[in-house]
C-alpha atoms as a PDB file:
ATOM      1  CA  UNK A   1       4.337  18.534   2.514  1.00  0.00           C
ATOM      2  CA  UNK A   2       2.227  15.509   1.385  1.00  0.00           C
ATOM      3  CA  UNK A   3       2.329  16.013  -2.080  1.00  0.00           C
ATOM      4  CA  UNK A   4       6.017  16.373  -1.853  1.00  0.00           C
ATOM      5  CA  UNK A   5       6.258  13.377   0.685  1.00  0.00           C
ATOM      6  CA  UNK A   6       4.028  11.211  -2.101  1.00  0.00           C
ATOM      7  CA  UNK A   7       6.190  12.026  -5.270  1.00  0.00           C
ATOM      8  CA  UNK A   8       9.490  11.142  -3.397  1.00  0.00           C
ATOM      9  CA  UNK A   9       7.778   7.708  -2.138  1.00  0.00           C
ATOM     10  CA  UNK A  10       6.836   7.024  -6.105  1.00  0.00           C
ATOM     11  CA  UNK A  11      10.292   8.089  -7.408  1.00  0.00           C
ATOM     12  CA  UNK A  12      12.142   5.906  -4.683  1.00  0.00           C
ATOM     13  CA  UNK A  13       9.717   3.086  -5.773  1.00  0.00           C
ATOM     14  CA  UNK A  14      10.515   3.491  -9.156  1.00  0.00           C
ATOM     15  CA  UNK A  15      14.168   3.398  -8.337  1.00  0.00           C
ATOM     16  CA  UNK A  16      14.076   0.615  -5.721  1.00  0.00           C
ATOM     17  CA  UNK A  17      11.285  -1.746  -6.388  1.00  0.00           C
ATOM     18  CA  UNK A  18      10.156  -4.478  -4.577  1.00  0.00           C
ATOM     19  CA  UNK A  19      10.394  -7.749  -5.231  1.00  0.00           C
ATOM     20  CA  UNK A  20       6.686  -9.261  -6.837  1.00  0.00           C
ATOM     21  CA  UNK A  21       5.195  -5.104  -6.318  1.00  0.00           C
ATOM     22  CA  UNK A  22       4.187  -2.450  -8.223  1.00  0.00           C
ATOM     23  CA  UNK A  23       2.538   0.808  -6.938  1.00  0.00           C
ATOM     24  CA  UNK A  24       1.688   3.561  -9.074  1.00  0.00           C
ATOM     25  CA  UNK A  25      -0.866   6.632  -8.664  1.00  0.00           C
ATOM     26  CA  UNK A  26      -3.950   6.160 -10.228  1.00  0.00           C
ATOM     27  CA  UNK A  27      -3.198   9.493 -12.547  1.00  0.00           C
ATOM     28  CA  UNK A  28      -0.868  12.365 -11.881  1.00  0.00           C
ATOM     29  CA  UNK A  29      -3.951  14.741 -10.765  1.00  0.00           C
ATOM     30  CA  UNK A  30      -4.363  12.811  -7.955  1.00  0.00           C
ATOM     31  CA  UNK A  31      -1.473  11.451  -6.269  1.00  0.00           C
ATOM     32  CA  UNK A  32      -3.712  10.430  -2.863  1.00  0.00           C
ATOM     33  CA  UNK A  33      -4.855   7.359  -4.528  1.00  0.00           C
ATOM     34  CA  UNK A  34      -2.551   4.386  -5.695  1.00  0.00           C
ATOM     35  CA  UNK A  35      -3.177   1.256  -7.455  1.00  0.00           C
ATOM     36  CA  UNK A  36      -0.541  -1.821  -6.089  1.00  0.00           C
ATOM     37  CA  UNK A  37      -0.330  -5.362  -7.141  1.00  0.00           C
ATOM     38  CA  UNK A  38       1.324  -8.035  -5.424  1.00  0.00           C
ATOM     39  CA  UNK A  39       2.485 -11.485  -6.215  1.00  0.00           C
ATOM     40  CA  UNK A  40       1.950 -14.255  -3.843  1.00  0.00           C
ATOM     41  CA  UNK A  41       5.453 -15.737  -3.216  1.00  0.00           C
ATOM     42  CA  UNK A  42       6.229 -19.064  -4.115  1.00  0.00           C
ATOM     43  CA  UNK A  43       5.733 -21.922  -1.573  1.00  0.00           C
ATOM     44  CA  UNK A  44       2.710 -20.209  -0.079  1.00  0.00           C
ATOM     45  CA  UNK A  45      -0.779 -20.578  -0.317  1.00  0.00           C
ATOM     46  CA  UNK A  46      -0.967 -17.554  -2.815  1.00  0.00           C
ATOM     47  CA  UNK A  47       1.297 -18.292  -5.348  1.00  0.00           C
ATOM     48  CA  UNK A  48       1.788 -16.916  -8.216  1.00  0.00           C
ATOM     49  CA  UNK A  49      -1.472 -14.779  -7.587  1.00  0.00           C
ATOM     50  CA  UNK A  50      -1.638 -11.524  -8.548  1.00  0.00           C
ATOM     51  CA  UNK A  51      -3.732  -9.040  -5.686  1.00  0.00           C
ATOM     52  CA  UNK A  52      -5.111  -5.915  -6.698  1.00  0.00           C
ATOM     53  CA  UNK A  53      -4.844  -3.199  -3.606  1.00  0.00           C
ATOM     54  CA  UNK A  54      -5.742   0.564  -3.520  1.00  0.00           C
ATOM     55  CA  UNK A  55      -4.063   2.759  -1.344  1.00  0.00           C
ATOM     56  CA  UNK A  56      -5.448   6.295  -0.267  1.00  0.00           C
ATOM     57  CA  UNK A  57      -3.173   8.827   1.373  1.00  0.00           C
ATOM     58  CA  UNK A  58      -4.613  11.161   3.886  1.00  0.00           C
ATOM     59  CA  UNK A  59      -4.535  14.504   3.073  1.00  0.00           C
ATOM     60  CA  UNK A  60      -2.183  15.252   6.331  1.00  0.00           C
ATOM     61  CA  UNK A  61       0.358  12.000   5.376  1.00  0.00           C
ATOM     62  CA  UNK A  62       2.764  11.253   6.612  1.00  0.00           C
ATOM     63  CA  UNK A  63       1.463  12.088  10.094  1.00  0.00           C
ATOM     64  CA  UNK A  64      -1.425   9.842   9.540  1.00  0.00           C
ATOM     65  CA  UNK A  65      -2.000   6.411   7.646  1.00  0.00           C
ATOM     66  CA  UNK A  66      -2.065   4.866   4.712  1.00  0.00           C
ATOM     67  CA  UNK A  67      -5.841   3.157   3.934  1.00  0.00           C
ATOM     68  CA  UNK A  68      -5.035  -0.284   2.103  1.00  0.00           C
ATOM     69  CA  UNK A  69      -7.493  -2.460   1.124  1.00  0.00           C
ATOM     70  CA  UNK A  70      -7.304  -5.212  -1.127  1.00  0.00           C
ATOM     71  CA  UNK A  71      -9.458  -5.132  -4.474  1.00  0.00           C
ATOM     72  CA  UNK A  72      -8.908  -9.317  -5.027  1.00  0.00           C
ATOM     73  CA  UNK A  73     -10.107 -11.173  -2.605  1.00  0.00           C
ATOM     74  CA  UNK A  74      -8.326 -12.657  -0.303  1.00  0.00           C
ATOM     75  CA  UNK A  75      -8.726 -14.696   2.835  1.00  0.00           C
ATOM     76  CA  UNK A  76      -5.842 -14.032   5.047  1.00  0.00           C
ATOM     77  CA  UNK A  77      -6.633 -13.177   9.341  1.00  0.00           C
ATOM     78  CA  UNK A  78      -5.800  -9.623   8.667  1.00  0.00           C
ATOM     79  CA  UNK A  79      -8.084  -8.295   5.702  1.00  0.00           C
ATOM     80  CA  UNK A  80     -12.000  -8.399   6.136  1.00  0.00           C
ATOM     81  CA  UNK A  81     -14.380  -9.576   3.923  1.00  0.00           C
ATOM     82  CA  UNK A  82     -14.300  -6.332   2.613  1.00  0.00           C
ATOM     83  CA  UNK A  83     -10.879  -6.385   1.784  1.00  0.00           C
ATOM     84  CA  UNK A  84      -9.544  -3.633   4.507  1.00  0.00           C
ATOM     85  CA  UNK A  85      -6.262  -4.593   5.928  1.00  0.00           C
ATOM     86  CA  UNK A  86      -6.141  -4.590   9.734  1.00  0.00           C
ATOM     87  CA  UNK A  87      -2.354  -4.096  11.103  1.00  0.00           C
ATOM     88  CA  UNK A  88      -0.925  -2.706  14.170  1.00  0.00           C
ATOM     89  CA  UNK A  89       0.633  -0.451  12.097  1.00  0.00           C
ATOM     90  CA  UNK A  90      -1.733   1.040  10.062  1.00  0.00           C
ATOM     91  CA  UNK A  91      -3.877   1.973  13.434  1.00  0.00           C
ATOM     92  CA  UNK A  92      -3.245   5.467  14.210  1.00  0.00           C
ATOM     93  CA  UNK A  93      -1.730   4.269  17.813  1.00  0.00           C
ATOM     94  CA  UNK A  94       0.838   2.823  16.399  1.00  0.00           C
ATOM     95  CA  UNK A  95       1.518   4.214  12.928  1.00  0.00           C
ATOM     96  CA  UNK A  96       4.998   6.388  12.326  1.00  0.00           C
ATOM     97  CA  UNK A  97       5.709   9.107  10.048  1.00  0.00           C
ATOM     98  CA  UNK A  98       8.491   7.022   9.226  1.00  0.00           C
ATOM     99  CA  UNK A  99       6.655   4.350   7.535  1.00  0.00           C
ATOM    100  CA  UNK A 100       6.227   4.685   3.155  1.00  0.00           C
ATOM    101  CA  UNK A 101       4.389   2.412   0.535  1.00  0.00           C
ATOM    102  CA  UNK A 102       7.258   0.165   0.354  1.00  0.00           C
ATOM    103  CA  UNK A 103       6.921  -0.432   4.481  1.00  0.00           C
ATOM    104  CA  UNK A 104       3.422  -0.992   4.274  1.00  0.00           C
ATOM    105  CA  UNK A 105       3.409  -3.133   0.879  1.00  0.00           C
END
Protein backbone atom coordinates (compact mmCIF):
# COMPACT_ATOMS: atom_id res chain seq x y z
CA UNK A 1 0.00 0.00 0.00
CA UNK A 2 2.82 2.58 0.54
CA UNK A 3 4.42 2.32 -2.56
CA UNK A 4 1.13 2.72 -4.23
CA UNK A 5 0.08 5.55 -1.70
CA UNK A 6 3.72 7.36 -2.66
CA UNK A 7 3.38 7.21 -6.56
CA UNK A 8 -0.24 8.65 -6.43
CA UNK A 9 1.08 11.57 -3.97
CA UNK A 10 4.01 12.28 -6.80
CA UNK A 11 1.59 12.04 -9.78
CA UNK A 12 -1.04 14.39 -8.00
CA UNK A 13 1.99 16.70 -7.31
CA UNK A 14 2.98 16.68 -10.66
CA UNK A 15 -0.52 17.48 -11.73
CA UNK A 16 -1.36 20.02 -9.00
CA UNK A 17 1.70 21.78 -7.84
CA UNK A 18 2.15 24.10 -5.30
CA UNK A 19 2.77 27.39 -5.46
CA UNK A 20 6.96 28.18 -4.79
CA UNK A 21 7.33 23.78 -4.27
CA UNK A 22 8.76 21.09 -5.83
CA UNK A 23 9.01 17.49 -4.44
CA UNK A 24 10.40 14.76 -6.29
CA UNK A 25 11.90 11.20 -5.17
CA UNK A 26 15.38 11.11 -4.93
CA UNK A 27 15.42 8.15 -7.81
CA UNK A 28 12.68 5.80 -8.84
CA UNK A 29 14.36 2.77 -6.74
CA UNK A 30 13.57 4.39 -3.83
CA UNK A 31 10.46 6.23 -3.58
CA UNK A 32 10.78 6.55 0.60
CA UNK A 33 13.06 9.41 0.21
CA UNK A 34 12.15 12.86 -1.45
CA UNK A 35 14.04 15.89 -2.16
CA UNK A 36 11.58 19.36 -1.79
CA UNK A 37 12.47 22.93 -2.24
CA UNK A 38 10.59 25.78 -1.15
CA UNK A 39 10.53 29.44 -1.85
CA UNK A 40 10.19 31.89 0.88
CA UNK A 41 7.13 34.03 -0.06
CA UNK A 42 7.43 37.49 -0.69
CA UNK A 43 6.98 40.02 2.19
CA UNK A 44 8.52 37.63 4.68
CA UNK A 45 11.65 37.27 6.24
CA UNK A 46 12.63 34.43 3.71
CA UNK A 47 12.12 35.78 0.54
CA UNK A 48 12.96 34.71 -2.37
CA UNK A 49 15.08 31.91 -0.58
CA UNK A 50 15.22 28.75 -1.83
CA UNK A 51 15.16 25.72 1.25
CA UNK A 52 16.37 22.44 0.57
CA UNK A 53 14.16 19.66 2.66
CA UNK A 54 14.31 15.79 2.58
CA UNK A 55 11.45 13.87 3.28
CA UNK A 56 11.54 10.07 4.33
CA UNK A 57 8.40 7.97 4.22
CA UNK A 58 7.99 5.24 6.71
CA UNK A 59 7.83 2.04 5.45
CA UNK A 60 4.07 1.61 6.98
CA UNK A 61 2.89 5.37 5.43
CA UNK A 62 0.34 6.53 5.43
CA UNK A 63 -0.46 5.23 8.92
CA UNK A 64 2.60 6.86 10.21
CA UNK A 65 4.57 10.20 9.41
CA UNK A 66 6.35 11.87 7.17
CA UNK A 67 10.21 12.79 8.62
CA UNK A 68 10.97 16.43 7.19
CA UNK A 69 13.88 18.10 7.90
CA UNK A 70 15.28 20.96 6.31
CA UNK A 71 18.80 20.63 4.48
CA UNK A 72 19.25 24.87 4.39
CA UNK A 73 19.31 26.28 7.35
CA UNK A 74 16.85 27.96 8.69
CA UNK A 75 15.89 29.68 11.90
CA UNK A 76 12.22 29.50 12.28
CA UNK A 77 10.57 28.25 16.22
CA UNK A 78 9.68 24.99 14.67
CA UNK A 79 12.92 23.40 13.03
CA UNK A 80 16.03 22.65 15.34
CA UNK A 81 19.36 23.44 14.79
CA UNK A 82 19.47 20.36 13.11
CA UNK A 83 17.00 21.18 10.74
CA UNK A 84 14.07 18.61 11.99
CA UNK A 85 10.71 20.15 11.75
CA UNK A 86 8.66 19.94 14.96
CA UNK A 87 4.69 20.17 14.21
CA UNK A 88 1.70 18.93 15.92
CA UNK A 89 1.10 17.18 13.03
CA UNK A 90 3.92 15.35 12.20
CA UNK A 91 3.88 13.79 15.99
CA UNK A 92 2.42 10.47 15.80
CA UNK A 93 -0.52 11.74 18.34
CA UNK A 94 -1.76 13.77 16.10
CA UNK A 95 -0.77 12.76 12.57
CA UNK A 96 -3.74 11.40 10.01
CA UNK A 97 -3.59 9.04 7.28
CA UNK A 98 -5.21 11.70 5.54
CA UNK A 99 -2.39 14.03 5.41
CA UNK A 100 0.15 13.87 1.81
CA UNK A 101 3.39 15.87 0.82
CA UNK A 102 1.39 18.67 -0.39
CA UNK A 103 -0.34 18.93 3.41
CA UNK A 104 2.81 18.76 5.03
CA UNK A 105 4.87 21.05 2.46
Amino acid sequence: MTTKRITQESLKFQREPLEGCSANPVNQDDLHHWVATITGPSGSPYAGIVFTINVRYPDDYPHNALRVIFSTPIFHPNVSPQGNVHLAELERSQWSPAFTIQTVL
